[in-house]
PDB file of N, CA and C in Angstrom:
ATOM      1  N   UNK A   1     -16.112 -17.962  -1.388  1.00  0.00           N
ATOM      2  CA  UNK A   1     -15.069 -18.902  -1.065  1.00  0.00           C
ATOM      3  C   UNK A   1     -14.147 -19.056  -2.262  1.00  0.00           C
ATOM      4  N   UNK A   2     -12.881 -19.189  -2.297  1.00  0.00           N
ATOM      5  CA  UNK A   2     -12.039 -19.405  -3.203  1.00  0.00           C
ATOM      6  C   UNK A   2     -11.629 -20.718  -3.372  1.00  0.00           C
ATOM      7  N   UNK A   3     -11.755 -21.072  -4.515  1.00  0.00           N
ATOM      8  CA  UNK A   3     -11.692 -22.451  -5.147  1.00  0.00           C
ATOM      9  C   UNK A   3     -10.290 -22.546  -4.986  1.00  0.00           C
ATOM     10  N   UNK A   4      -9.989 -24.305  -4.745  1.00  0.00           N
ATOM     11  CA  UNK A   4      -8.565 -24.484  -4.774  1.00  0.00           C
ATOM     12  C   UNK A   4      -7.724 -24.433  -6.217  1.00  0.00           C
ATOM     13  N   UNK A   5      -8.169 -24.920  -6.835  1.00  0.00           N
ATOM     14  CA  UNK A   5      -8.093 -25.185  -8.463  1.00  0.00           C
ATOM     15  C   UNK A   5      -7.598 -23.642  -8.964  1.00  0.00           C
ATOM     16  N   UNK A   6      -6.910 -21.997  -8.178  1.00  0.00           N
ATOM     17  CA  UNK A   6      -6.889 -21.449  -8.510  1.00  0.00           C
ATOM     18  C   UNK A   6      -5.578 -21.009 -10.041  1.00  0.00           C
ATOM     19  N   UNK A   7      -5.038 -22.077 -10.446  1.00  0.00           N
ATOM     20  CA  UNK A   7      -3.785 -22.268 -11.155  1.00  0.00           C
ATOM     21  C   UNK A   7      -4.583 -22.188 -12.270  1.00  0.00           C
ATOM     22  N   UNK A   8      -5.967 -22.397 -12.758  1.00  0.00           N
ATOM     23  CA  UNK A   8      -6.928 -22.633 -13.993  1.00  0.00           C
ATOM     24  C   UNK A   8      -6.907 -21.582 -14.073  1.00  0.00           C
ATOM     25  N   UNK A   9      -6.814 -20.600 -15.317  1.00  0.00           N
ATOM     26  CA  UNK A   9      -7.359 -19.118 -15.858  1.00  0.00           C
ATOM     27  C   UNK A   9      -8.741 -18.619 -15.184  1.00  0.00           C
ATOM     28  N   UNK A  10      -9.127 -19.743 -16.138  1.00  0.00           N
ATOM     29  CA  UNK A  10     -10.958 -19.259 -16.012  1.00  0.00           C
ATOM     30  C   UNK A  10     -11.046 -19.249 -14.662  1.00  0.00           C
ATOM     31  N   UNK A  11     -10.879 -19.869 -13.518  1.00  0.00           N
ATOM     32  CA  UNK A  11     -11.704 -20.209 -12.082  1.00  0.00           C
ATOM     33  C   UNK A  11     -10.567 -18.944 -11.240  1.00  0.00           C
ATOM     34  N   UNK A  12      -9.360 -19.011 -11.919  1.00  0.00           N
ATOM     35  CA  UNK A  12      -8.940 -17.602 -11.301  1.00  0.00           C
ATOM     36  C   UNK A  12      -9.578 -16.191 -11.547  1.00  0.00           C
ATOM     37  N   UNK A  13      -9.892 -16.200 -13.199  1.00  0.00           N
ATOM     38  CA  UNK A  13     -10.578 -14.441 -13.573  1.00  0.00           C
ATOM     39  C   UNK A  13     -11.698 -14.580 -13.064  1.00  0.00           C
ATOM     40  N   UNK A  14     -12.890 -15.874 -13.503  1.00  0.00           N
ATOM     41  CA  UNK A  14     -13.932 -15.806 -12.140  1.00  0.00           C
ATOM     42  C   UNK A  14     -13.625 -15.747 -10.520  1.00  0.00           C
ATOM     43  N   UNK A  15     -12.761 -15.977  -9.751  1.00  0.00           N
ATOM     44  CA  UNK A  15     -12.942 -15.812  -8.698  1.00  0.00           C
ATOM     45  C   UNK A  15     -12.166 -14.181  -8.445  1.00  0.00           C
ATOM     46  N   UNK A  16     -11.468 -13.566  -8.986  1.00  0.00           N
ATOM     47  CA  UNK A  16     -10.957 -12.366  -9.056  1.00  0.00           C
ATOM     48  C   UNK A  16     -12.442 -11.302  -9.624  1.00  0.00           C
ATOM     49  N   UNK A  17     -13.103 -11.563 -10.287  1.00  0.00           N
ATOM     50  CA  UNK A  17     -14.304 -10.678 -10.886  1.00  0.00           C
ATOM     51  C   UNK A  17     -15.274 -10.861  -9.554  1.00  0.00           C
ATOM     52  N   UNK A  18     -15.538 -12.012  -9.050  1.00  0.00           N
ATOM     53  CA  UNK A  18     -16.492 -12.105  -7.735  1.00  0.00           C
ATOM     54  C   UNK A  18     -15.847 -11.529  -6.527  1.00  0.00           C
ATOM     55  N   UNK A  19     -14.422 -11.588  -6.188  1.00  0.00           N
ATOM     56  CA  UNK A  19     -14.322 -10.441  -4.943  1.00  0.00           C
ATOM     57  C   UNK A  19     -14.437  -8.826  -5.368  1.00  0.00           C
ATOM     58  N   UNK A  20     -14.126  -8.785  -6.575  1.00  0.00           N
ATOM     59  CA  UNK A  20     -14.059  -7.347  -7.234  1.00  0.00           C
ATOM     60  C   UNK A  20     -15.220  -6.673  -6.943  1.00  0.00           C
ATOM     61  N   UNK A  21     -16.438  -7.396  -7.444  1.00  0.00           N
ATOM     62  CA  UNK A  21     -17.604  -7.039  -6.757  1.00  0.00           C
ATOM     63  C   UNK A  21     -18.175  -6.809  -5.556  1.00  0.00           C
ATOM     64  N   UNK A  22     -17.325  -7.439  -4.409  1.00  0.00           N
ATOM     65  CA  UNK A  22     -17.583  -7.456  -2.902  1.00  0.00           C
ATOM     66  C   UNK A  22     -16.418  -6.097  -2.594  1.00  0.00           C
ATOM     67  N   UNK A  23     -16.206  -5.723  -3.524  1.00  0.00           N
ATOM     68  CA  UNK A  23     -14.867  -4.529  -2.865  1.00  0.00           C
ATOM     69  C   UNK A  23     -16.085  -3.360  -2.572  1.00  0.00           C
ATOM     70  N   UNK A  24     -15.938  -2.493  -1.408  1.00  0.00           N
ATOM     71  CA  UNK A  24     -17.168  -0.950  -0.680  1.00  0.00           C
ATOM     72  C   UNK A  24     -16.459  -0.093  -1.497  1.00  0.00           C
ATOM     73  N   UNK A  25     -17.009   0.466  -2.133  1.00  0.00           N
ATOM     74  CA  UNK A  25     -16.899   1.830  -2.445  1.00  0.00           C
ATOM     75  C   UNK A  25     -17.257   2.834  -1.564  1.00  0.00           C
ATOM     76  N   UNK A  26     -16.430   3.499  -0.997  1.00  0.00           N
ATOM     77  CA  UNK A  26     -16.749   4.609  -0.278  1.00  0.00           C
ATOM     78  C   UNK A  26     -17.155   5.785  -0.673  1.00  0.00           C
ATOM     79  N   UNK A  27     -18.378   6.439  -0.516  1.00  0.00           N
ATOM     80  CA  UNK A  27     -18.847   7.434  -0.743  1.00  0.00           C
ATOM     81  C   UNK A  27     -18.155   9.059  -0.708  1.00  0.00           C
ATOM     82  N   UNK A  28     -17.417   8.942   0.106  1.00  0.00           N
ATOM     83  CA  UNK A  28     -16.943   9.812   0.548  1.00  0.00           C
ATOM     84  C   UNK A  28     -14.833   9.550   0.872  1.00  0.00           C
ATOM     85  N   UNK A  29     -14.001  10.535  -0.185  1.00  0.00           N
ATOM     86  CA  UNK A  29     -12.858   9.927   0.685  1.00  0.00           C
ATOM     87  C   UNK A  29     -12.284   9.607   2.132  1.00  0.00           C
ATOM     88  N   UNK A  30     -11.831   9.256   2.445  1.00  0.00           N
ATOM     89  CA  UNK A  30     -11.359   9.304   3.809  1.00  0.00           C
ATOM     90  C   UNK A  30      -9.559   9.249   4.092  1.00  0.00           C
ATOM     91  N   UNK A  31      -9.606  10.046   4.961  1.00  0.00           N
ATOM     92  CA  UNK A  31      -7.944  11.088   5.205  1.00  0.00           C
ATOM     93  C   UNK A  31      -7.760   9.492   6.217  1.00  0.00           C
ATOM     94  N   UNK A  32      -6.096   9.724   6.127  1.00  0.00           N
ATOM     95  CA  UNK A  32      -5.793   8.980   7.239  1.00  0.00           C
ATOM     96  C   UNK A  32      -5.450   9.899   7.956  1.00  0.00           C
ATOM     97  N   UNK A  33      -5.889   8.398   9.556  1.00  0.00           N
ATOM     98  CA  UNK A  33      -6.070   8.932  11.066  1.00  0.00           C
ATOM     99  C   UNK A  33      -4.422   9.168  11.707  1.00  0.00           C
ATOM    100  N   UNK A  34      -3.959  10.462  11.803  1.00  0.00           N
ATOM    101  CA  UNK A  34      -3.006  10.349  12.350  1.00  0.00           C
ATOM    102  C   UNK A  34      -3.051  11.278  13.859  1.00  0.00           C
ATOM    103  N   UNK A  35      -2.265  11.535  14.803  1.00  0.00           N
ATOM    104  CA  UNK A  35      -2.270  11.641  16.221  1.00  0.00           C
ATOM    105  C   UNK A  35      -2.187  13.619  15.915  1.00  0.00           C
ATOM    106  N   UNK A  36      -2.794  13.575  16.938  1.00  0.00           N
ATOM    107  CA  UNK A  36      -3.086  15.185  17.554  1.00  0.00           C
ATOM    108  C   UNK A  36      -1.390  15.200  18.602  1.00  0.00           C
ATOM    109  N   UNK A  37      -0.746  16.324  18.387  1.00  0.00           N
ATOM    110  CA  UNK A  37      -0.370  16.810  19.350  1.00  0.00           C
ATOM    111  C   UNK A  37      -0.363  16.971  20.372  1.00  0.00           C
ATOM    112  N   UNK A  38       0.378  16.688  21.780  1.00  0.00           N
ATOM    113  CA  UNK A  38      -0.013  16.686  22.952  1.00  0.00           C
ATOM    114  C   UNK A  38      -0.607  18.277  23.643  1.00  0.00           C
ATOM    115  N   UNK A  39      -0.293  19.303  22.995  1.00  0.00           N
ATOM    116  CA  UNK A  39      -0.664  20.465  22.921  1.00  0.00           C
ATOM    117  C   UNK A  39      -1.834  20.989  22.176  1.00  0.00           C
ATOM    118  N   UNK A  40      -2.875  20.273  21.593  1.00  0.00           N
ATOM    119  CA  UNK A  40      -3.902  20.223  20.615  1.00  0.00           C
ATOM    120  C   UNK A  40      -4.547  20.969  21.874  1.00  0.00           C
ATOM    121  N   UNK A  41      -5.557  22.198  21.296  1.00  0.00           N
ATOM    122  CA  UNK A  41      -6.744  22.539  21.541  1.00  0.00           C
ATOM    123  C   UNK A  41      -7.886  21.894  21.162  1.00  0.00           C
ATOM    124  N   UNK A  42      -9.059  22.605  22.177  1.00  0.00           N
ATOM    125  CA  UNK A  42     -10.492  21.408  21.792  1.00  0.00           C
ATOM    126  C   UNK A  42     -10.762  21.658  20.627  1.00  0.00           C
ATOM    127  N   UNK A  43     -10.679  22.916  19.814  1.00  0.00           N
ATOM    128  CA  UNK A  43     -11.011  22.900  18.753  1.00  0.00           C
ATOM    129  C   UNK A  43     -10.733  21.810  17.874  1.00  0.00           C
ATOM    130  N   UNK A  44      -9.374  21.570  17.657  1.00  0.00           N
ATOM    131  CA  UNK A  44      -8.725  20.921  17.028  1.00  0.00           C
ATOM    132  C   UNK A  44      -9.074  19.227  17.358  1.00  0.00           C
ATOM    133  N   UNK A  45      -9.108  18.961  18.945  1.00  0.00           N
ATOM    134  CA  UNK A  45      -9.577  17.394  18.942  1.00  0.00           C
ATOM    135  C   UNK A  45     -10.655  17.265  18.439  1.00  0.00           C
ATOM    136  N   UNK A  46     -11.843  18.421  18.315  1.00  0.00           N
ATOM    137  CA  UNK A  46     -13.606  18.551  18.123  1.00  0.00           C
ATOM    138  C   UNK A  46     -13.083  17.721  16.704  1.00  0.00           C
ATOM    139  N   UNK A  47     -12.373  18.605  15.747  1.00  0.00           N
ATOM    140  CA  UNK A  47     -12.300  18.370  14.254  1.00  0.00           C
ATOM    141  C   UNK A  47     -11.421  17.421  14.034  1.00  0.00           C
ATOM    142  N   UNK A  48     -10.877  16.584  14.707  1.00  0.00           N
ATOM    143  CA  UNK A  48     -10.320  15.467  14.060  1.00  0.00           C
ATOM    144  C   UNK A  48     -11.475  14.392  14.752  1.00  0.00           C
ATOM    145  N   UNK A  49     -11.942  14.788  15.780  1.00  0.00           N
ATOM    146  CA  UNK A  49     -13.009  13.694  16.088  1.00  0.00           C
ATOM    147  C   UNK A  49     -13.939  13.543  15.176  1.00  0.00           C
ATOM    148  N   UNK A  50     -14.192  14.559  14.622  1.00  0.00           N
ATOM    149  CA  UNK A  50     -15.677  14.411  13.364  1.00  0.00           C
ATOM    150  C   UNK A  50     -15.327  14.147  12.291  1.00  0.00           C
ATOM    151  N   UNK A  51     -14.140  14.270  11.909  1.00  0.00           N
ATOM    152  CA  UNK A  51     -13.139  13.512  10.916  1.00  0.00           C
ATOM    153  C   UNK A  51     -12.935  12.162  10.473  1.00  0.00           C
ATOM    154  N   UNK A  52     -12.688  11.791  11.677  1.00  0.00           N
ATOM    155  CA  UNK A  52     -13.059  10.442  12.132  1.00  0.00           C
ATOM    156  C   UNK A  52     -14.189   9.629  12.250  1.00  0.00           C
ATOM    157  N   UNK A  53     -14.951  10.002  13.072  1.00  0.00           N
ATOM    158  CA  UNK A  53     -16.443   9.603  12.537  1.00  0.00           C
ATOM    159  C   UNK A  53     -17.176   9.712  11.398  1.00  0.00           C
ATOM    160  N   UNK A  54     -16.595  11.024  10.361  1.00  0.00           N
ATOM    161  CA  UNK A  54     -17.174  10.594   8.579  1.00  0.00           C
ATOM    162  C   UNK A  54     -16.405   9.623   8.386  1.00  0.00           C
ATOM    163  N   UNK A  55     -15.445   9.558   8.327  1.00  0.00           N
ATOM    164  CA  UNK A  55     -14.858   8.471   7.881  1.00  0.00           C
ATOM    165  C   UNK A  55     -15.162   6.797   8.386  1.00  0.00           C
ATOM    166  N   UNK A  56     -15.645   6.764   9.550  1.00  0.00           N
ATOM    167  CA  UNK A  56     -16.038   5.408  10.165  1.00  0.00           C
ATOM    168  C   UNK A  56     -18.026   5.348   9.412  1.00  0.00           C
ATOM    169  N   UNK A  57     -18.704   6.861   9.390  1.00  0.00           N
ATOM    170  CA  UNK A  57     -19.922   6.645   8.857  1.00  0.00           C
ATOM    171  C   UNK A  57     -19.766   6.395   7.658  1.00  0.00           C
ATOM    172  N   UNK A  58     -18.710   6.930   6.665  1.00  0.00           N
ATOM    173  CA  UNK A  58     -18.484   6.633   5.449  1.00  0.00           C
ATOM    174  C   UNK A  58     -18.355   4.726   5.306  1.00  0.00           C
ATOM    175  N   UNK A  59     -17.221   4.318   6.160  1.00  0.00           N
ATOM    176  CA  UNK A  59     -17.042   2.620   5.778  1.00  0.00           C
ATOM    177  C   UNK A  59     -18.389   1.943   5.679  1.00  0.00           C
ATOM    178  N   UNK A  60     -19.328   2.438   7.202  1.00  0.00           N
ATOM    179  CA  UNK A  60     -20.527   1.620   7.405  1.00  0.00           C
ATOM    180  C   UNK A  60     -21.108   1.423   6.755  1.00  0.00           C
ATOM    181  N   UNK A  61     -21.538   3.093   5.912  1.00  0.00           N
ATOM    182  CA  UNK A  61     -22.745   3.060   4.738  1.00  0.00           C
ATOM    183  C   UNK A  61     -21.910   2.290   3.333  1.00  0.00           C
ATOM    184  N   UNK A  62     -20.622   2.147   3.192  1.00  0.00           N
ATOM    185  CA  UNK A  62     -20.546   1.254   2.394  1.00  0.00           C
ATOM    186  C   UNK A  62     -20.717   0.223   2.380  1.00  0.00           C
ATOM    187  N   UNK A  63     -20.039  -0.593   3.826  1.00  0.00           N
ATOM    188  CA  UNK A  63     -20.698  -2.113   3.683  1.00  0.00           C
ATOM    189  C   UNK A  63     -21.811  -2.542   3.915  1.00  0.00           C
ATOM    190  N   UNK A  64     -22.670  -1.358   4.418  1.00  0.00           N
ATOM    191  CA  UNK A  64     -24.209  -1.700   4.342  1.00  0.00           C
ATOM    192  C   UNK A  64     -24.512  -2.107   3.037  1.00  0.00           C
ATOM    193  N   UNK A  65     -24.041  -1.133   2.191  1.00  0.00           N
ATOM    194  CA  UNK A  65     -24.513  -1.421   0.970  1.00  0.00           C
ATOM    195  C   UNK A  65     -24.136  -2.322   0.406  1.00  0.00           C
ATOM    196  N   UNK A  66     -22.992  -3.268   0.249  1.00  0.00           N
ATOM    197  CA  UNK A  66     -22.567  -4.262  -0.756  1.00  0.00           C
ATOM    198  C   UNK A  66     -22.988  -5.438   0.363  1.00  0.00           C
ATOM    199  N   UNK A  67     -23.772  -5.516   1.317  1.00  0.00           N
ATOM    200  CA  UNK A  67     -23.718  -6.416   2.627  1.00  0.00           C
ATOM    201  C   UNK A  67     -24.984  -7.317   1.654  1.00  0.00           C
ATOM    202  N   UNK A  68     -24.452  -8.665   1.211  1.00  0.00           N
ATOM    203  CA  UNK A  68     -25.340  -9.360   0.309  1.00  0.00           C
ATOM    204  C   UNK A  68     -25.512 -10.675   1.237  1.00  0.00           C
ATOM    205  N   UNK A  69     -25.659 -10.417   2.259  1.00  0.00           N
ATOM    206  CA  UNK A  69     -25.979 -11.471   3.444  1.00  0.00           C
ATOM    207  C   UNK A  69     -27.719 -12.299   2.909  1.00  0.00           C
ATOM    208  N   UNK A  70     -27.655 -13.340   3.312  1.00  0.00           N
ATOM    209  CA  UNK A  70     -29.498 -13.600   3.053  1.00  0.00           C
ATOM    210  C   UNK A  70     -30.062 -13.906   4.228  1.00  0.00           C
ATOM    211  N   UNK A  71     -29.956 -13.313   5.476  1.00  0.00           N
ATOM    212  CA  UNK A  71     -29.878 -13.404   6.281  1.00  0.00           C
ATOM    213  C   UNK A  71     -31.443 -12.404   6.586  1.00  0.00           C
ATOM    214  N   UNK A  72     -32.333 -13.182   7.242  1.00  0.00           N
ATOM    215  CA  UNK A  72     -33.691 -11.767   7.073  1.00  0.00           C
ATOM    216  C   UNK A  72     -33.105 -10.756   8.030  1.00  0.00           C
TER     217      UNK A  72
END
């Protein structure tokens, strides 16, 4: 949660260092999603579909990982 008081140095570089830490690092880069051609072969939809899905498995396994829920 971000403190209102953010005009104070200190409670700003602390609250800037605590989202910094909640930022996913993605394992893997990820391309942006842009549109297939209306003339695209399956080949071509096959490989932007799996493209797409590293890239959506890539986000997950990141916020799995920084996911600091205490939640059992």
């Amino acid at each position: 949660m971000i403190p209102i008081n953010i005009d104070d140095p200190v409670v700003l570089r602390r609250t800037l260092e605590e989202l910094e830490t909640r930022i996913a690092i993605l394992p893997t880069p990820i391309t942006p999603v842009n549109t297939l051609d209306d003339a695209a072969v399956i080949e071509e939809i096959v490989l932007k579909t799996n493209e797409i899905v590293e890239g959506l498995n890539a986000v997950i396994v990141a916020l799995n990982a920084t996911n600091t829920s205490d939640k059992p």
